[in-house]
C-alpha atoms as a PDB file:
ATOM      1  CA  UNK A   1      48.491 -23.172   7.157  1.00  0.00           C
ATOM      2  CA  UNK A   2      45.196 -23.506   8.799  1.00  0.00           C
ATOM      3  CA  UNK A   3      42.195 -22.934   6.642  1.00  0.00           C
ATOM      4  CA  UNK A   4      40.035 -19.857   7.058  1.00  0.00           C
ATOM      5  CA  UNK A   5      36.870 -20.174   8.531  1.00  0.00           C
ATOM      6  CA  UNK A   6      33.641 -19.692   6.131  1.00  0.00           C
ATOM      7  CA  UNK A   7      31.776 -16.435   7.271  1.00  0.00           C
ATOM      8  CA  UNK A   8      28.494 -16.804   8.533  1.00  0.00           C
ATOM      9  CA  UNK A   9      25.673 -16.072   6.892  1.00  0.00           C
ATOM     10  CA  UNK A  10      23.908 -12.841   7.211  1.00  0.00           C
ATOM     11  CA  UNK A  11      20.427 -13.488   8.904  1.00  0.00           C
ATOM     12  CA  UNK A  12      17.034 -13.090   7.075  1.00  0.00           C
ATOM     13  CA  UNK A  13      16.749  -9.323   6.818  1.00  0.00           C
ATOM     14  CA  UNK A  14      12.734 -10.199   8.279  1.00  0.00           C
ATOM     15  CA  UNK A  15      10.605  -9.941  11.097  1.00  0.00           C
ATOM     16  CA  UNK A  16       8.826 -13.784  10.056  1.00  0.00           C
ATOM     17  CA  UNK A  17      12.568 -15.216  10.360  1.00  0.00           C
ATOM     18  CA  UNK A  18      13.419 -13.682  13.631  1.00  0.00           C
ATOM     19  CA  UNK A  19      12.504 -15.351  17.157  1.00  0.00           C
ATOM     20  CA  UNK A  20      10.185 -13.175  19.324  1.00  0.00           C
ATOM     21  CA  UNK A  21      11.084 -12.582  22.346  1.00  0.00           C
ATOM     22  CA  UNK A  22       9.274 -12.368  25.776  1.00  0.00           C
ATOM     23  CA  UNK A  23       7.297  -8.741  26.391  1.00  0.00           C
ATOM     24  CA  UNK A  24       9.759  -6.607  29.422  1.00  0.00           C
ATOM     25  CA  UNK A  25       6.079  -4.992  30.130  1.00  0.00           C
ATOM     26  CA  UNK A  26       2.968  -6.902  30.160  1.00  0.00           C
ATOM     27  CA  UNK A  27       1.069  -4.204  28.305  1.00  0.00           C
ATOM     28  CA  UNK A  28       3.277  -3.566  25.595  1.00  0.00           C
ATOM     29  CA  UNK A  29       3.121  -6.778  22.923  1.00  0.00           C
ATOM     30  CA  UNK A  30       3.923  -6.501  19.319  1.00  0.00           C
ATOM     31  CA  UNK A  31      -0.072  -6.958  18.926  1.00  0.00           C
ATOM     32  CA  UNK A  32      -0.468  -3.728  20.564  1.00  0.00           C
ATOM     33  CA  UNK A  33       2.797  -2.151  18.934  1.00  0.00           C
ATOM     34  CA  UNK A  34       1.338  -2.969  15.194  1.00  0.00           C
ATOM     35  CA  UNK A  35      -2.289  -1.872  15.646  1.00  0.00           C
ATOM     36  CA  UNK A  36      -1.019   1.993  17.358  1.00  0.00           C
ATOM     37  CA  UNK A  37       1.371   1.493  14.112  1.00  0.00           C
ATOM     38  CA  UNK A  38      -1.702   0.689  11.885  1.00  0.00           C
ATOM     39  CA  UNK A  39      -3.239   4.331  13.183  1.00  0.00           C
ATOM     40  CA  UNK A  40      -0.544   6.243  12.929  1.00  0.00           C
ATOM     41  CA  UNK A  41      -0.216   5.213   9.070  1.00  0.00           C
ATOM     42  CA  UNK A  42      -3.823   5.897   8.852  1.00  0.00           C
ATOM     43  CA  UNK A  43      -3.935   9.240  10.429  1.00  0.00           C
ATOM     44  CA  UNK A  44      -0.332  10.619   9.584  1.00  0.00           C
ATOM     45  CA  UNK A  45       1.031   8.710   6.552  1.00  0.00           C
ATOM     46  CA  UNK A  46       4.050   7.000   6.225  1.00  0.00           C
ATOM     47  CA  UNK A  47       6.646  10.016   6.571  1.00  0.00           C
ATOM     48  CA  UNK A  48       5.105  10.703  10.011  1.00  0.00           C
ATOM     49  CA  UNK A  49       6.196   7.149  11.471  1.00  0.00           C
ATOM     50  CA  UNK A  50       9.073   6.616  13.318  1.00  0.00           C
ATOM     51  CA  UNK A  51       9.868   4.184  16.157  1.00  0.00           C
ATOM     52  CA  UNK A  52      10.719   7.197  18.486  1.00  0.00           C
ATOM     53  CA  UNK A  53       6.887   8.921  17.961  1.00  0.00           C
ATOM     54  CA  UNK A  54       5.211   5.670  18.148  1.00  0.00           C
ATOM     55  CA  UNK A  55       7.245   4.912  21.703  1.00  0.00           C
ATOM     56  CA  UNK A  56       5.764   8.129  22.563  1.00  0.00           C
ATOM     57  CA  UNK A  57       2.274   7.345  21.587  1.00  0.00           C
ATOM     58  CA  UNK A  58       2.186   4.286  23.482  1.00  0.00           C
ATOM     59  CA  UNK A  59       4.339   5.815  26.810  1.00  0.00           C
ATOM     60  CA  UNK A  60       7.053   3.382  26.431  1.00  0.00           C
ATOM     61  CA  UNK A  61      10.470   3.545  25.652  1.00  0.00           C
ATOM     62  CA  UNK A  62      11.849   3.276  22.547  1.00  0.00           C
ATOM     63  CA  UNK A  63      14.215   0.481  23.908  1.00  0.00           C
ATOM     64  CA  UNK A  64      10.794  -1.577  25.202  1.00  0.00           C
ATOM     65  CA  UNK A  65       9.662  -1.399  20.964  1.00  0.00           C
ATOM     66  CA  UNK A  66      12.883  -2.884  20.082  1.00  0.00           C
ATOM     67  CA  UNK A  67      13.084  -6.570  21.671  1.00  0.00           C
ATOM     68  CA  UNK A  68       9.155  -6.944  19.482  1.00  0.00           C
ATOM     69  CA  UNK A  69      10.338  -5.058  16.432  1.00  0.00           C
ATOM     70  CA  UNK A  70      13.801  -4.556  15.506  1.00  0.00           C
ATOM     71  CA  UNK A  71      13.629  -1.934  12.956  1.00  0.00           C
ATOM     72  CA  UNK A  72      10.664   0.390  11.139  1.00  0.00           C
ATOM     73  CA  UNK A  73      11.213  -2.109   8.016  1.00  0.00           C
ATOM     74  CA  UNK A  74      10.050  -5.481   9.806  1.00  0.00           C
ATOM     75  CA  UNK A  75       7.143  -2.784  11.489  1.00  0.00           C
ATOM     76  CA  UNK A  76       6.401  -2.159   8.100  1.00  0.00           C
ATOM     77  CA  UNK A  77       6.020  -5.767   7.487  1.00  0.00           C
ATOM     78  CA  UNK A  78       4.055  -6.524  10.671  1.00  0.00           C
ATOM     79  CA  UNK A  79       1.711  -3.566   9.685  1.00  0.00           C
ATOM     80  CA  UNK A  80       1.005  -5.140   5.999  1.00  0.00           C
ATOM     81  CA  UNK A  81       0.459  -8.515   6.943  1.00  0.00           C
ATOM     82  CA  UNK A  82      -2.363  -7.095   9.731  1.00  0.00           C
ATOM     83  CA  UNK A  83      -4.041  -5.430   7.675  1.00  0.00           C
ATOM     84  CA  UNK A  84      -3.975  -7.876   4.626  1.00  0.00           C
ATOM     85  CA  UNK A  85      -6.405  -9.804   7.143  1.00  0.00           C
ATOM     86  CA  UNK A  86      -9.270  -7.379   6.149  1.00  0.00           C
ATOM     87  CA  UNK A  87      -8.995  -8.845   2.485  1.00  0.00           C
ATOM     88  CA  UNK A  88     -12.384 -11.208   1.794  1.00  0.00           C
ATOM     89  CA  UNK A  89     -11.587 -13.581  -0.914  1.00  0.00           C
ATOM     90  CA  UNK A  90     -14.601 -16.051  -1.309  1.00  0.00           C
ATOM     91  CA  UNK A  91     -14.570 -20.011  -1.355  1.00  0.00           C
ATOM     92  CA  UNK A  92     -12.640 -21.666  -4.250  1.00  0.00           C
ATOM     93  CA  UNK A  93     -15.931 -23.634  -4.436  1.00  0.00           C
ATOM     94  CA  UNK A  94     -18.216 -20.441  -5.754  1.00  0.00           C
ATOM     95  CA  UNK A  95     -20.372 -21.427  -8.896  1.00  0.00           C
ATOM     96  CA  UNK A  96     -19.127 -17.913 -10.675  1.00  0.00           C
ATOM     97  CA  UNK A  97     -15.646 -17.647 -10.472  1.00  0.00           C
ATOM     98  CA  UNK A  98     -15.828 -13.624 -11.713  1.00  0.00           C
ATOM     99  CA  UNK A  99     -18.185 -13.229  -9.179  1.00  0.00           C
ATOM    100  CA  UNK A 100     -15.959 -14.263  -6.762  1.00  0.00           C
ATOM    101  CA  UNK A 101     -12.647 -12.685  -8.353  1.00  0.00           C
ATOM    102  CA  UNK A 102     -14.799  -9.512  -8.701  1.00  0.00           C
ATOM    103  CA  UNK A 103     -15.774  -9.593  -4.900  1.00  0.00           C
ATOM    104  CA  UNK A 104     -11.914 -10.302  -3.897  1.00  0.00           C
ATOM    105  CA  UNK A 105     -10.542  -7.003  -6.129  1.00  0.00           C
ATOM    106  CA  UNK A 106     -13.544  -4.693  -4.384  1.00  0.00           C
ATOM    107  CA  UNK A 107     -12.249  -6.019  -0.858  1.00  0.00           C
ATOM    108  CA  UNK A 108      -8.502  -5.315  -1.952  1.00  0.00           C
ATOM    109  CA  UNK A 109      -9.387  -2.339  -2.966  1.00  0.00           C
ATOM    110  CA  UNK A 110     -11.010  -0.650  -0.090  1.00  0.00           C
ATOM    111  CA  UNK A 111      -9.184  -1.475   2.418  1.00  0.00           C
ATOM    112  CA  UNK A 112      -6.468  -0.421   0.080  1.00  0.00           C
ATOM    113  CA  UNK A 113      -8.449   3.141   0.556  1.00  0.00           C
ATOM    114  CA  UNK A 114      -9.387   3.051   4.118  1.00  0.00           C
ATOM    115  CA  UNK A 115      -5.241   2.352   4.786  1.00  0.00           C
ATOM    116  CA  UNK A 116      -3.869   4.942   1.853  1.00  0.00           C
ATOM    117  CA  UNK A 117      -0.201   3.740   2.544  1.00  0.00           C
ATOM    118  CA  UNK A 118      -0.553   0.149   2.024  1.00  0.00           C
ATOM    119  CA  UNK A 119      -0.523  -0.601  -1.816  1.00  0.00           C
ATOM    120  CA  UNK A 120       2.635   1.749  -2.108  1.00  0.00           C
ATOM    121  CA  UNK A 121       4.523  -0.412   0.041  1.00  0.00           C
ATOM    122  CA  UNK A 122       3.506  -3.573  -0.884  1.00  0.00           C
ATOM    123  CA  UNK A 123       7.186  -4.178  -3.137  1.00  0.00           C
ATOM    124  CA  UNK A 124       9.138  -2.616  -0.352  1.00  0.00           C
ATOM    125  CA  UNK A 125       8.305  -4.159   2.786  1.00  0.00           C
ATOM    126  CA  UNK A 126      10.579  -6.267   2.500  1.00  0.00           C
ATOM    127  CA  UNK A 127       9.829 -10.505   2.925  1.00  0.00           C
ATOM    128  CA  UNK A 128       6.061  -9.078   4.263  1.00  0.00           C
ATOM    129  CA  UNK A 129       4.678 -11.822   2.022  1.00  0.00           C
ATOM    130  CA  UNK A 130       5.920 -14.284   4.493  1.00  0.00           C
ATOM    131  CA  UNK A 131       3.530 -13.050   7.213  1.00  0.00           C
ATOM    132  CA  UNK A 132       0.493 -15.252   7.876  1.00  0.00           C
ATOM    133  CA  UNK A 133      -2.119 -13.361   6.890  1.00  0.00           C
ATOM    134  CA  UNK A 134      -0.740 -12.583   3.375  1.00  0.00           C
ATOM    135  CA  UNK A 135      -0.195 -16.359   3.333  1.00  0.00           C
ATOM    136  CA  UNK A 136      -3.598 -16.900   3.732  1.00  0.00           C
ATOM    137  CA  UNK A 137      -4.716 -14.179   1.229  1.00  0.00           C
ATOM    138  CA  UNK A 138      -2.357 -15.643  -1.687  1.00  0.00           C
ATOM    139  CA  UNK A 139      -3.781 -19.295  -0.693  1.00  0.00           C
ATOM    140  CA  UNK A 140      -7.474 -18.453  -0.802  1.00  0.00           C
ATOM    141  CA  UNK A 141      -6.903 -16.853  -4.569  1.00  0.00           C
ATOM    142  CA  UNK A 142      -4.690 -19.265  -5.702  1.00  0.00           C
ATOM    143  CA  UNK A 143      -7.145 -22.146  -4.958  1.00  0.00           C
ATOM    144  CA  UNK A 144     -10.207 -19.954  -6.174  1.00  0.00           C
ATOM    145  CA  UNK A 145      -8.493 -19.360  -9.680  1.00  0.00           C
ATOM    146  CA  UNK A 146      -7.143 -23.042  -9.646  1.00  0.00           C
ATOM    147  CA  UNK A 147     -10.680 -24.202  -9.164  1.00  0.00           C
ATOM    148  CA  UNK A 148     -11.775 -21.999 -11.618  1.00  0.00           C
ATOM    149  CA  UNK A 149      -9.682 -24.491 -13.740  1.00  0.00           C
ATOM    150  CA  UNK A 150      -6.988 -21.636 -15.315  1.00  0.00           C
ATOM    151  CA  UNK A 151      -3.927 -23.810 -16.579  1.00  0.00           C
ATOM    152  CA  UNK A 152      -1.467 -21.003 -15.236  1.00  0.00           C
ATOM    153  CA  UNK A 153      -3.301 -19.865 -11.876  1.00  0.00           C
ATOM    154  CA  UNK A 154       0.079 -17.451 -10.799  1.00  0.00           C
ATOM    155  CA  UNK A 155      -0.241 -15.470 -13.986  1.00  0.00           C
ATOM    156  CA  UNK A 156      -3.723 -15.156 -13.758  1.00  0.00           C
ATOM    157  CA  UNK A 157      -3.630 -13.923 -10.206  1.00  0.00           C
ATOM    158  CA  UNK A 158      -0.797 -11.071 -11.338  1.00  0.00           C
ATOM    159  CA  UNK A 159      -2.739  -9.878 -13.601  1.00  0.00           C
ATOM    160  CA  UNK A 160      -5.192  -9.066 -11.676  1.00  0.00           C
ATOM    161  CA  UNK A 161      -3.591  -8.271  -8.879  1.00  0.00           C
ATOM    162  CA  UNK A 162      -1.004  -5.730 -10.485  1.00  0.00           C
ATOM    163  CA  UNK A 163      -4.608  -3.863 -11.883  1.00  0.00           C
ATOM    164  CA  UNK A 164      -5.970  -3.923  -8.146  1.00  0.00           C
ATOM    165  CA  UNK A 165      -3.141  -2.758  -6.906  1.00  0.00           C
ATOM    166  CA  UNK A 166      -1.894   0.213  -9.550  1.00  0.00           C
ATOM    167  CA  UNK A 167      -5.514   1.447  -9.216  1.00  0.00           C
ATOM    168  CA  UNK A 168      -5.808   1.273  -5.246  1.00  0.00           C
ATOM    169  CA  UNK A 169      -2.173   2.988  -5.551  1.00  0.00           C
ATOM    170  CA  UNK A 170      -3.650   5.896  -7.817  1.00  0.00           C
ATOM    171  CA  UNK A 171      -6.726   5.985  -6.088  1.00  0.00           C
ATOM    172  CA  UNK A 172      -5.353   6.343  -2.500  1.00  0.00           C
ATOM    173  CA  UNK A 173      -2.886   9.180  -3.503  1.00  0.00           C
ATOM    174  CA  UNK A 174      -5.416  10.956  -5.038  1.00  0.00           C
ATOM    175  CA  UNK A 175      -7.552  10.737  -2.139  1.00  0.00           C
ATOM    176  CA  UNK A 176      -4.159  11.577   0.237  1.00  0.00           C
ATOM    177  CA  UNK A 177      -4.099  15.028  -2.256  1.00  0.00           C
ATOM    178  CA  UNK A 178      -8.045  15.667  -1.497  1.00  0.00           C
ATOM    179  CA  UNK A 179      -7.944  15.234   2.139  1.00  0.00           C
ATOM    180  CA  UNK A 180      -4.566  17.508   2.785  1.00  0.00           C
ATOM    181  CA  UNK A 181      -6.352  20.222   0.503  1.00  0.00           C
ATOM    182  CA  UNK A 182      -9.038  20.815   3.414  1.00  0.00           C
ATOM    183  CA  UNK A 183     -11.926  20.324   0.876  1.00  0.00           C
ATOM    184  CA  UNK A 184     -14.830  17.455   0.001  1.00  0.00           C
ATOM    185  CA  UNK A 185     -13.811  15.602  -2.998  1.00  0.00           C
ATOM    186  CA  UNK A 186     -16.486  16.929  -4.775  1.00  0.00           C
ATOM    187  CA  UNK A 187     -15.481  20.505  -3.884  1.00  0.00           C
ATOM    188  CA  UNK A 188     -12.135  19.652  -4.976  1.00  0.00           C
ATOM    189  CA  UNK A 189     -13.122  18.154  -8.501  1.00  0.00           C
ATOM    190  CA  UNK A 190     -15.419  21.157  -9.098  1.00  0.00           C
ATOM    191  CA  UNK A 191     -12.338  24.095  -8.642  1.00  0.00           C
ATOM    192  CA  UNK A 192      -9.798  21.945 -10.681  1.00  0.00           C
ATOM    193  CA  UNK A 193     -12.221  20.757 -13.533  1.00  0.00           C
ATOM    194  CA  UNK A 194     -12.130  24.065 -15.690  1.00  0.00           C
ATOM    195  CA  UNK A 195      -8.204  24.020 -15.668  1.00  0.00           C
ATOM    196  CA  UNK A 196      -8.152  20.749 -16.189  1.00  0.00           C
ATOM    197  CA  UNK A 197     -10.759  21.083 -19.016  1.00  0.00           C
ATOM    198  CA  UNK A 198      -8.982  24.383 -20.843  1.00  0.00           C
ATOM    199  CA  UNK A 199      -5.994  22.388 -20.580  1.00  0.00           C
ATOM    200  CA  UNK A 200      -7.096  19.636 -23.091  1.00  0.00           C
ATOM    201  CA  UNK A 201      -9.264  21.390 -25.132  1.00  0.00           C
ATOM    202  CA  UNK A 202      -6.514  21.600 -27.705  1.00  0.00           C
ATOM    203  CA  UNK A 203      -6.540  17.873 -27.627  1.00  0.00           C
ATOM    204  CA  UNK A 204      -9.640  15.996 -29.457  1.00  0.00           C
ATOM    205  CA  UNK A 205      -9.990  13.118 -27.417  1.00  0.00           C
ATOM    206  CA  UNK A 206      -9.057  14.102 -24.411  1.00  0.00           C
ATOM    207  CA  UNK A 207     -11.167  16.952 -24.868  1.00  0.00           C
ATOM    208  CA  UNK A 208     -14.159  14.702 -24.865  1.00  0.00           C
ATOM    209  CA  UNK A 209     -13.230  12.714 -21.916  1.00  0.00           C
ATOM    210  CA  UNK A 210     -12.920  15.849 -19.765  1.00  0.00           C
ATOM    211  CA  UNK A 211     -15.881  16.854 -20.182  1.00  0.00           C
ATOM    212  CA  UNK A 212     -17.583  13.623 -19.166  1.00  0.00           C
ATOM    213  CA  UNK A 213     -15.310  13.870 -16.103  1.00  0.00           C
ATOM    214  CA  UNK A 214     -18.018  16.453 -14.644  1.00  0.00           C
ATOM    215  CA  UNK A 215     -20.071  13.596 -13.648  1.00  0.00           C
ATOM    216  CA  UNK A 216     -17.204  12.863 -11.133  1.00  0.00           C
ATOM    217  CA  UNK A 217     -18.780  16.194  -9.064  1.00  0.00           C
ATOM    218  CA  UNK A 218     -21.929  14.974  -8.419  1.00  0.00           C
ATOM    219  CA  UNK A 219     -20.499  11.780  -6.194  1.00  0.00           C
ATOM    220  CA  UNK A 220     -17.407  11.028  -6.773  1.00  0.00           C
ATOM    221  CA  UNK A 221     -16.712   8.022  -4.484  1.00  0.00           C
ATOM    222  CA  UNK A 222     -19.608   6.026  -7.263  1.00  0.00           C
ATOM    223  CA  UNK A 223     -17.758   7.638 -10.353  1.00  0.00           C
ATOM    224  CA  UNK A 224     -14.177   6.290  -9.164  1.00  0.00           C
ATOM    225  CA  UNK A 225     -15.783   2.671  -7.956  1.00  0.00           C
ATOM    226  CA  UNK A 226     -17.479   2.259 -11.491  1.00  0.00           C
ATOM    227  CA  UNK A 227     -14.526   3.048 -13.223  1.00  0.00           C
ATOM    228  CA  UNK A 228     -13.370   0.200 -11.098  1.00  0.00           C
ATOM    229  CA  UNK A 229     -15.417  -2.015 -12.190  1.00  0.00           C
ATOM    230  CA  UNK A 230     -15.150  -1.177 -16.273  1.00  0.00           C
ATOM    231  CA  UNK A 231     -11.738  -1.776 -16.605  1.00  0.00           C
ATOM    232  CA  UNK A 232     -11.893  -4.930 -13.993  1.00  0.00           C
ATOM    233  CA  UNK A 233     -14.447  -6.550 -16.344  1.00  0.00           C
ATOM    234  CA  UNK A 234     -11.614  -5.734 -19.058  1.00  0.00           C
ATOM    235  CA  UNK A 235      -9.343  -7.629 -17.368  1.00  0.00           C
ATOM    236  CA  UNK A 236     -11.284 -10.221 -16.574  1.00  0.00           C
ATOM    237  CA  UNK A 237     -12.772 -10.420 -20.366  1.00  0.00           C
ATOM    238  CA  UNK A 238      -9.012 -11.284 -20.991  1.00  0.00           C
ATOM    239  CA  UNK A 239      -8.215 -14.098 -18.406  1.00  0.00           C
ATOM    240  CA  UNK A 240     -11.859 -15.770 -19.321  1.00  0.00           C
ATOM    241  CA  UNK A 241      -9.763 -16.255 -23.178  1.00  0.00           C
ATOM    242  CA  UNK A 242      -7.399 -18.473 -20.814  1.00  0.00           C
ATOM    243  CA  UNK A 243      -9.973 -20.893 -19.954  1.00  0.00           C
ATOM    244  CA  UNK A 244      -9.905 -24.241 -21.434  1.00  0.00           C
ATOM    245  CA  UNK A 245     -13.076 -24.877 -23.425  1.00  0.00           C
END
């Protein structure tokens, strides 16, 4: 009885393990493809995207988007890895390593908030850590922490990474709710504050914390950077423990 042939193996459900193939028009390139995806995210959100609107946007056929991107998920990964590029993590060589893990967190963070859909997706899209410029990213902070001279550089990174990246998450829908209400931040803070402040005035400490928020109203985008910053020097207070003395 002749043996059964082994089943081949499904392919790498990814965009960075697929072979590009040549453009059918010579202005339509998955360059162009990812950047009209980029603003689309940016001006719509993810719900709006699909590959049939974004065909439409750039007057091409939806057929013409599929031999550069084969589905919305490996978009999804072309569209993180792009825009991971506009993360600044400084040399491993900088004389003050918080400094420099400060100045990479700030730069995560706001272009976390100038593309609102990125830090939700970062766990979803897929292999998108493959892509080059995310390479790059996790290379630049892996030597800056290993120069730094932490005996486990990954878990340093993760920790502050997963703070970056729950407060750009927070932060971002927050400022999704704002915008879709019509109103300035500021505006916004001012007309939900009293609710917000009747609502935990039952409550001692949150009481007291609520009532401090009314700083928020006078500018808000300073109030929600410093608060930032406070609990990123908490996290960093903690990793500096790590260091061998």
């Amino acid at each position: 009885m002749a043996a059964k042939a082994k089943p081949k193996p499904n392919p790498i459900p990814s965009v960075w393990a697929r072979q590009q193939h040549e453009p059918d028009q010579p202005a339509l390139s998955r360059t162009v493809i990812v950047r009209e995806a980029i603003a689309m995210l940016d001006a719509e959100g993810i719900e709006a995207l699909s590959m049939r609107k974004l065909a439409a946007r750039l007057n091409a056929g939806a057929t013409s988007l599929y031999r550069h991107v084969a589905t919305k998920d490996e978009l999804m990964e072309l569209a993180v890895d792009e825009v991971a590029a506009e993360i600044h993590v400084p040399a491993s060589h900088s004389p003050d390593w918080r400094a420099a893990v400060t100045e990479a967190a700030v730069s995560f963070r706001a272009t976390a908030l100038r593309h609102p859909w990125v830090s939700s997706v970062l766990g979803q899209a897929g292999l998108a850590y493959l892509g080059p410029n995310l390479m790059a990213f996790s290379e630049r902070l892996a030597a800056l922490f290993t120069a730094t001279g932490f005996p486990e550089p990954g878990g340093a990174i993760d920790a502050v990474l997963s703070y970056t990246i729950g407060m750009s998450t927070t932060e971002a829908a927050w400022l999704t709710t704002v915008a879709r209400s019509g109103e300035t931040e500021a505006g916004f803070i001012a007309r939900l504050l009293p609710a917000a402040q009747q609502a935990a005035a039952s409550h001692d400490h949150l009481a007291d914390s609520y009532q401090e928020a009314g700083a928020a109203t006078e500018d808000p985008a300073e109030f929600r950077e410093a608060k930032f910053r406070y609990a990123l020097e908490i996290v960093l207070d903690g990793l500096a423990l790590r260091l061998p003395h």
